[in-house]
Protein backbone atom coordinates (compact mmCIF):
# COMPACT_ATOMS: atom_id res chain seq x y z
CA UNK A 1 -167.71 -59.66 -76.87
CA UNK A 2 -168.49 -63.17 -76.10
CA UNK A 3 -168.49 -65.34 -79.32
CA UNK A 4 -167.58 -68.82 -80.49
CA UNK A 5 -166.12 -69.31 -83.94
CA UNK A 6 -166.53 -72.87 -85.43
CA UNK A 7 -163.26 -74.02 -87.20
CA UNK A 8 -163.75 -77.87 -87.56
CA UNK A 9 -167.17 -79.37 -86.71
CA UNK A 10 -166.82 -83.42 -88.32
CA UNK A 11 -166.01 -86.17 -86.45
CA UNK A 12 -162.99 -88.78 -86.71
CA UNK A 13 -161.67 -88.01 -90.19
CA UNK A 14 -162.30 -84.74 -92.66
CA UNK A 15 -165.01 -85.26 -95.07
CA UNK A 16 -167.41 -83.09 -97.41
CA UNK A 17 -164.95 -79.74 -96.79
CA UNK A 18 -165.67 -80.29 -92.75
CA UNK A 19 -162.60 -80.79 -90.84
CA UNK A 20 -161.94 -82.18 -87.15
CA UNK A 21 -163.41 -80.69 -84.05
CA UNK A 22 -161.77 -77.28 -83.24
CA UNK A 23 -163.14 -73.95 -82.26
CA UNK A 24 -162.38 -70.29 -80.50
CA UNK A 25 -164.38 -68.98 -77.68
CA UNK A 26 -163.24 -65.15 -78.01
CA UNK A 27 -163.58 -62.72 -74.90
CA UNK A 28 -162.95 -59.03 -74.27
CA UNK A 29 -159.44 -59.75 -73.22
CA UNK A 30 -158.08 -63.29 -74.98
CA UNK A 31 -159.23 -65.90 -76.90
CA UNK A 32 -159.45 -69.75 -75.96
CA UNK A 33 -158.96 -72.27 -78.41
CA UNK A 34 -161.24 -75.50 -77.66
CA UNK A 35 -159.45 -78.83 -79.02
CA UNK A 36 -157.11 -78.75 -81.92
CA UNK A 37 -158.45 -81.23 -84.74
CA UNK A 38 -155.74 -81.80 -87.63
CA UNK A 39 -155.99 -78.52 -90.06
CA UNK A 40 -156.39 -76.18 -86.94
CA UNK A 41 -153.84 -73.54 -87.65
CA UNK A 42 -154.95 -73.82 -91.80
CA UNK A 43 -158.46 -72.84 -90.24
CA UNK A 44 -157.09 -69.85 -88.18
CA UNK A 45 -155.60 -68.61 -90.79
CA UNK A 46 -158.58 -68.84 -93.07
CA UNK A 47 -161.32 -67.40 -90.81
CA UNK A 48 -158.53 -64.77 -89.99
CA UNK A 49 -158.36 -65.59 -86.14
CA UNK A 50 -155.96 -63.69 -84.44
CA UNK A 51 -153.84 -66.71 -83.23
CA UNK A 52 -151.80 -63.80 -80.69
CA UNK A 53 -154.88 -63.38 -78.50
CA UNK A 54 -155.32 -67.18 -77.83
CA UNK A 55 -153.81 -68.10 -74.25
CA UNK A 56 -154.89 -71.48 -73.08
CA UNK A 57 -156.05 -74.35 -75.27
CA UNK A 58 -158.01 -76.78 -74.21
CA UNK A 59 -157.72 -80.59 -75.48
CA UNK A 60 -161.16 -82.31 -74.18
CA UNK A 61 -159.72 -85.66 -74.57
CA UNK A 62 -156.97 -87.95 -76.59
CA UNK A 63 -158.81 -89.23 -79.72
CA UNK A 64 -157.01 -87.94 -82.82
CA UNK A 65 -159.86 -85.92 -84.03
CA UNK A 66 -158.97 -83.67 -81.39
CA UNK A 67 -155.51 -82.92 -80.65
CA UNK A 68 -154.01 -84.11 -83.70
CA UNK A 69 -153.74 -80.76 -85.07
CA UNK A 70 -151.40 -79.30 -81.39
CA UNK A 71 -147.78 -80.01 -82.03
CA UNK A 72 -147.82 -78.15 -85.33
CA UNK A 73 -149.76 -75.04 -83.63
CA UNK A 74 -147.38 -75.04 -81.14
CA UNK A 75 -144.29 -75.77 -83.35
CA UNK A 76 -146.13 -72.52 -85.92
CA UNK A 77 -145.81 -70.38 -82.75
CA UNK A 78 -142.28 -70.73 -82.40
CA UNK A 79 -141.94 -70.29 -85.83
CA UNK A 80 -143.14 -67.09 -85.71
CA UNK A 81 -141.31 -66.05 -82.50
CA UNK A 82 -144.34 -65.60 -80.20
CA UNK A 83 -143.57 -64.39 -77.07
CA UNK A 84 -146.13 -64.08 -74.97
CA UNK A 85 -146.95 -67.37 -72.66
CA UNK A 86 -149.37 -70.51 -73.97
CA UNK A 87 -151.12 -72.42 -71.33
CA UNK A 88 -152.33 -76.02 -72.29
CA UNK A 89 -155.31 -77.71 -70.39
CA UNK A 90 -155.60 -81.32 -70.92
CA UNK A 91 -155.54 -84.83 -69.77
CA UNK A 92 -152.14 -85.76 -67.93
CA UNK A 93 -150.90 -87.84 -70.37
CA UNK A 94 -150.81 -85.15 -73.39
CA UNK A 95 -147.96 -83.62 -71.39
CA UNK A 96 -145.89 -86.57 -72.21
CA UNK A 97 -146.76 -86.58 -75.82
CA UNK A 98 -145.53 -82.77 -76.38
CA UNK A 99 -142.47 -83.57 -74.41
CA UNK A 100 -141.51 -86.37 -76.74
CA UNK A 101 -142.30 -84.32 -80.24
CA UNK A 102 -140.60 -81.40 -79.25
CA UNK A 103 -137.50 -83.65 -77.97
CA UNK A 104 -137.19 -85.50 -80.98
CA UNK A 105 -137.85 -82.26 -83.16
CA UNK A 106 -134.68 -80.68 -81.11
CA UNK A 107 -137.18 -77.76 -81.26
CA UNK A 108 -136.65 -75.00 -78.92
CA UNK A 109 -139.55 -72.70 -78.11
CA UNK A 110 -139.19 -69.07 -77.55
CA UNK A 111 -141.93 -68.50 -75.01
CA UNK A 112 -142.99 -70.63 -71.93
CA UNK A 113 -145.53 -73.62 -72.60
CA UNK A 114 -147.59 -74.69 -69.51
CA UNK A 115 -149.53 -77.87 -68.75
CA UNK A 116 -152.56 -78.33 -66.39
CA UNK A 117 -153.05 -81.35 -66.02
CA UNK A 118 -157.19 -82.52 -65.73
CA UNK A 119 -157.30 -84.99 -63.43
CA UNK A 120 -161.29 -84.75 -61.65
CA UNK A 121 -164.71 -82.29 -62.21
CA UNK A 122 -163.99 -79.04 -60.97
CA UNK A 123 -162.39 -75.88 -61.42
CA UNK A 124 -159.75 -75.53 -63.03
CA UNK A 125 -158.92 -71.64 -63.72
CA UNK A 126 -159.61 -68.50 -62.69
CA UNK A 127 -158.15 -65.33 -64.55
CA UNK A 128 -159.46 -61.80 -63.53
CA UNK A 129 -162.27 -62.03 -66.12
CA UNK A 130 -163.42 -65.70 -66.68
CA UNK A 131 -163.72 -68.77 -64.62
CA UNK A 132 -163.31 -72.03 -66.69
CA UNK A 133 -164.35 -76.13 -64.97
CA UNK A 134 -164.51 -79.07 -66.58
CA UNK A 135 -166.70 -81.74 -66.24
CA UNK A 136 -166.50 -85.51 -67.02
CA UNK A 137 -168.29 -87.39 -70.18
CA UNK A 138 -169.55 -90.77 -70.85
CA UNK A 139 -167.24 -91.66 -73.54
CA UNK A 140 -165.04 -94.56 -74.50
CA UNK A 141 -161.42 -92.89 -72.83
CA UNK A 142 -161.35 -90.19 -70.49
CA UNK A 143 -162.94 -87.06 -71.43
CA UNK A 144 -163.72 -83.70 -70.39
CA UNK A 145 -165.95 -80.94 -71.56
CA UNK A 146 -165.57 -77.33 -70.61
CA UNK A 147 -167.43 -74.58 -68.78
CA UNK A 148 -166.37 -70.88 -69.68
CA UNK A 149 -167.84 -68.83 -66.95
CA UNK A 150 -167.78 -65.05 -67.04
CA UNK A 151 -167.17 -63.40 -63.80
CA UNK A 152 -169.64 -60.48 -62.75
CA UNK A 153 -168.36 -57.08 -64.35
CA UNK A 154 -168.58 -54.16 -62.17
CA UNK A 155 -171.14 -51.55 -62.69
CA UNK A 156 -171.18 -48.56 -65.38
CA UNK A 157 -170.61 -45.26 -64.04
CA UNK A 158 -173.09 -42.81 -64.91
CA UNK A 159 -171.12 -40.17 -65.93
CA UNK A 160 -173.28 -37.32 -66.38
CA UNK A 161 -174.61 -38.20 -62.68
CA UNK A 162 -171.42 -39.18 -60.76
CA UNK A 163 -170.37 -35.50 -62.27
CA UNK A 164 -173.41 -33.73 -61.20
CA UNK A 165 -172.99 -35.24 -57.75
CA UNK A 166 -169.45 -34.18 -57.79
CA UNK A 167 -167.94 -37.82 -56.89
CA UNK A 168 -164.16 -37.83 -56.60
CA UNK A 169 -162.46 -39.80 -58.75
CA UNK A 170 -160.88 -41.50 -56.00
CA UNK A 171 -164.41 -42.98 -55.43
CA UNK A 172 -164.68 -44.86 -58.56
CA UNK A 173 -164.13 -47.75 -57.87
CA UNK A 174 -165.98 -48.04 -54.71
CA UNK A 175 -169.15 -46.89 -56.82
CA UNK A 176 -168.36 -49.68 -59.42
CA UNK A 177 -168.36 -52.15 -56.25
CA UNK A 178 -171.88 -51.53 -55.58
CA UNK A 179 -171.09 -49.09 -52.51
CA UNK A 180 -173.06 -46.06 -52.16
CA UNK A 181 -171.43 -42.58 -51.57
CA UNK A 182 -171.98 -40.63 -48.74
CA UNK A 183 -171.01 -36.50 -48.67
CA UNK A 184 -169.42 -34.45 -46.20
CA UNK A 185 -173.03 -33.56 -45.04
CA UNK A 186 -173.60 -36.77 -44.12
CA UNK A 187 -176.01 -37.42 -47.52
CA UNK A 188 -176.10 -40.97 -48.50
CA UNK A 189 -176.37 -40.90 -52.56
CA UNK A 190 -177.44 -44.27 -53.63
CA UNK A 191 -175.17 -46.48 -55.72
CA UNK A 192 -178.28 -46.50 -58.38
CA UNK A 193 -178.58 -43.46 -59.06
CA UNK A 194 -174.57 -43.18 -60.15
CA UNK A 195 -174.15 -46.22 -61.64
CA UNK A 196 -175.62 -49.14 -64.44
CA UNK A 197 -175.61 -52.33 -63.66
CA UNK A 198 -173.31 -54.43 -65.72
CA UNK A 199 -174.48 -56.93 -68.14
CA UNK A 200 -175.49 -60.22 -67.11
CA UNK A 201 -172.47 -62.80 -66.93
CA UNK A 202 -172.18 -65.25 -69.84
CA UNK A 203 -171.80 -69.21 -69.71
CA UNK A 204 -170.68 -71.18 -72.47
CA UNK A 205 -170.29 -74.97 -71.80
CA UNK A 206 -168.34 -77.17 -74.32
CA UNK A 207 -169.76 -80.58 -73.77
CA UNK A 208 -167.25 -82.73 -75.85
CA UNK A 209 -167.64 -85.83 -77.32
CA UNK A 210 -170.32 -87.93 -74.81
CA UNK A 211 -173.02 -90.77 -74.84
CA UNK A 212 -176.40 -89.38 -73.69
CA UNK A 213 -175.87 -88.80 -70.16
CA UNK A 214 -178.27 -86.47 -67.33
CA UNK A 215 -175.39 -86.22 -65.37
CA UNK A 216 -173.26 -83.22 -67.72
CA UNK A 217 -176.78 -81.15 -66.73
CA UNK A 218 -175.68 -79.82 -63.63
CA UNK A 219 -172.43 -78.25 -64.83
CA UNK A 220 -174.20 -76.50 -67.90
CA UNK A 221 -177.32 -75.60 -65.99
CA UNK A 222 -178.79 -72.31 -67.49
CA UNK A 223 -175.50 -71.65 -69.51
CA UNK A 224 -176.14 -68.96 -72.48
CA UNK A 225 -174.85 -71.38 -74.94
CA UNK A 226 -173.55 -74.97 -74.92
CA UNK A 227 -172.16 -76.88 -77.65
CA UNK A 228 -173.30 -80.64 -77.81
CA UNK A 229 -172.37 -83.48 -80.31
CA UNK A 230 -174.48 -85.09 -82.61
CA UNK A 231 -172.89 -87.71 -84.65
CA UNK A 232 -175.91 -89.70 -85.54
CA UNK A 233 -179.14 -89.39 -86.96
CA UNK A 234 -181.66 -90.46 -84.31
CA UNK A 235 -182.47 -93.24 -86.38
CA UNK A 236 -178.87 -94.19 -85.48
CA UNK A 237 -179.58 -93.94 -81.38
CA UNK A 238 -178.76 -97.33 -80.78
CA UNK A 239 -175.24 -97.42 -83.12
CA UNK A 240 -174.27 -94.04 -80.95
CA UNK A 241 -175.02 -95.88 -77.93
CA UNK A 242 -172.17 -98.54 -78.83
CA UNK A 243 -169.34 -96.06 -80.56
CA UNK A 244 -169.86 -93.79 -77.02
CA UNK A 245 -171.65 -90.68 -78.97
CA UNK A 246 -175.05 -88.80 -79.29
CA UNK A 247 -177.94 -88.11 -81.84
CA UNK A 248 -179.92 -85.23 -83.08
CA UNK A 249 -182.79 -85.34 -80.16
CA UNK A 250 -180.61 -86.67 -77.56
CA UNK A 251 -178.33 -83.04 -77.91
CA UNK A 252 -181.75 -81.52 -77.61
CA UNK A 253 -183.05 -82.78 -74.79
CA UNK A 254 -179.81 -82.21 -72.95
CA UNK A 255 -180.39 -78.87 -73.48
CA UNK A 256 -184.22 -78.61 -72.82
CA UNK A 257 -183.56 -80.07 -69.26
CA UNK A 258 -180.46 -78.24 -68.56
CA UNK A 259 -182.71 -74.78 -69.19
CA UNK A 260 -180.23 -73.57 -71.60
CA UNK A 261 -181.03 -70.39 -73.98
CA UNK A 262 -179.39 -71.49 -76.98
CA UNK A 263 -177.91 -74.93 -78.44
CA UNK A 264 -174.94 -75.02 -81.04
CA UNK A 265 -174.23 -78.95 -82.41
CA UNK A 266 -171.45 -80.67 -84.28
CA UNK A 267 -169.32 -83.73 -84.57
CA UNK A 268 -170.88 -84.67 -87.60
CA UNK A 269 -170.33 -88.13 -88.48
CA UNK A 270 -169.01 -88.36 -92.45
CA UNK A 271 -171.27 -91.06 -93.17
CA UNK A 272 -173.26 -88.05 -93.94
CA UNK A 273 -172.90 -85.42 -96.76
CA UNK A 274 -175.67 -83.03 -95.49
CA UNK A 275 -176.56 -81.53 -92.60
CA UNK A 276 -180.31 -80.35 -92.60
CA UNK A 277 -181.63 -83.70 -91.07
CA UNK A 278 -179.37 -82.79 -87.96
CA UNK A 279 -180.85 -79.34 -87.60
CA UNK A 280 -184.52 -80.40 -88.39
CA UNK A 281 -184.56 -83.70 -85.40
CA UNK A 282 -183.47 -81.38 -83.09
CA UNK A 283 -184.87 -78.64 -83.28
CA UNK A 284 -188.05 -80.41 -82.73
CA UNK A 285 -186.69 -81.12 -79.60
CA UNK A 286 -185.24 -77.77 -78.93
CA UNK A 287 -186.14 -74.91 -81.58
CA UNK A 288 -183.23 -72.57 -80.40
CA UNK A 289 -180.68 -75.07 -82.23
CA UNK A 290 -177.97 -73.77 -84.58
CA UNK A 291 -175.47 -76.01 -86.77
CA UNK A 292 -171.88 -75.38 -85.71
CA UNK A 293 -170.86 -74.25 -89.41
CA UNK A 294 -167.31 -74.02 -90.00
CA UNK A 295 -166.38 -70.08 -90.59
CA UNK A 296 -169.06 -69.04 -88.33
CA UNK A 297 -169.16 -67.31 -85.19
CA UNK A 298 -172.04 -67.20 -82.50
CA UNK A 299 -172.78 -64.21 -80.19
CA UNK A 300 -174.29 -65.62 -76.69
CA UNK A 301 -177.35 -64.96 -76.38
């Protein structure tokens, strides 16, 4: 499984039921939360999100909108008496802003928080499954958005034929390496006909909160999914040009040029109550556009 659920999808304050920018990327083996908008963990717990499988969260950047929502996660966690560790992946100076809440607070957690600090483009983790970068914005402070990369899965075993060939089990894992296997006649049985290839690895680029700007294309080049703002109207292209944000056919093009298969968008300024106009400008740009409803979660492609 390689989904993202949408849990806030406004921008700067809550308005019309939509909260702050939050959502969950959710793998085989963990879950990753993406920024932490106030009314995060009320979201979790409506959508029914299993807050134990998410590891790292990711803060793209220090605007309220999107971190606001942290210290109480965090504070919820050791409330409950999680154990296992929570890994937070953010600008530098967030570090110093849990510090000081949880000194204050006298609060004592009962598992181990980490900090990464983001300091330049690049990668920034690998686990055994999933390679995750980050990538700098245009927007008014520092800023980051996020590229979720799944690492290439090993090939299926053929069951039936690996049986029929009489493999030893001991040569498993060679055969889901790609090797062929060769018999104690000397017979060379190719790895295709005892194995299936794996399914293609899955990209999923978060591209934060941004002015229009070519240079994000690279990163999310050919990525399943990405998620891209669009605060404004395009009537409103030269107001997001000013506030350091995006419109409707600016997220689209984005997408067309960075060959992407499908395009999620979000950040909805509250100026407006409904949403269709978003989905309608940019989908003329680029018909494989979703809204990023709240409650919602999106297979890649």
């Amino acid at each position: 499984m390689f989904a993202v659920t949408i849990l806030g999808n406004n921008s700067a304050v809550p308005a019309f039921d939509r909260h702050p920018t939050s959502q969950v990327l959710t793998t085989a083996s963990r879950s990753f939360l993406i920024d932490c908008g106030e009314g995060t963990q009320i979201q979790l717990i409506n959508y029914k999100v299993r807050r134990s499988r998410i590891s790292h969260i990711f803060i793209s950047h220090l605007h309220g909108d999107h971190y606001f929502g942290l210290i109480g996660l965090i504070n919820s966690f050791a409330l409950l008496g999680r154990q296992q560790d929570l890994t937070i992946v953010a600008p530098e100076p967030l570090r110093q802003i849990i510090e000081l809440q949880l000194k204050v607070a006298d609060t004592k957690l009962c598992f181990n928080l980490h900090f990464i600090a983001i300091t330049q483009n690049g990668v920034l983790l690998q686990l055994p499954d999933i390679e995750v970068s980050c990538f700098r914005t245009d927007h008014r402070i520092e800023c980051y958005g996020f590229v979720f990369k799944e690492l290439r899965n090993p090939r299926r075993l053929d069951i039936v034929k690996v049986k029929e060939h009489n493999i030893p089990v001991s040569f498993y894992d060679n055969l889901q390496r790609g090797e062929d296997y060769k018999t104690e006649a000397g017979e060379v049985i190719s790895n295709d006909s005892l194995t299936i290839p794996a399914p293609h690895p899955k990209k999923y680029a978060f591209c934060a909160d941004t002015r229009y700007d070519e240079r994000i294309i690279e990163p999310i080049q050919g990525a399943d999914m990405i998620y891209h703002e669009t605060t404004y109207h395009d009537a409103l292209s030269e107001m997001a040009i000013t506030r350091f944000h995006s419109t409707t056919r600016q997220a689209g093009k984005i997408a067309q040029l960075a060959g992407v298969k499908k395009l999620l968008i979000g950040h909805f300024s509250s100026k407006y109550d409904k949403l269709d106009e978003f989905e309608r400008e940019t989908r003329e740009v680029f018909p494989n556009t979703d809204l990023a409803l709240e409650g919602v979660s999106y297979l890649l492609p």
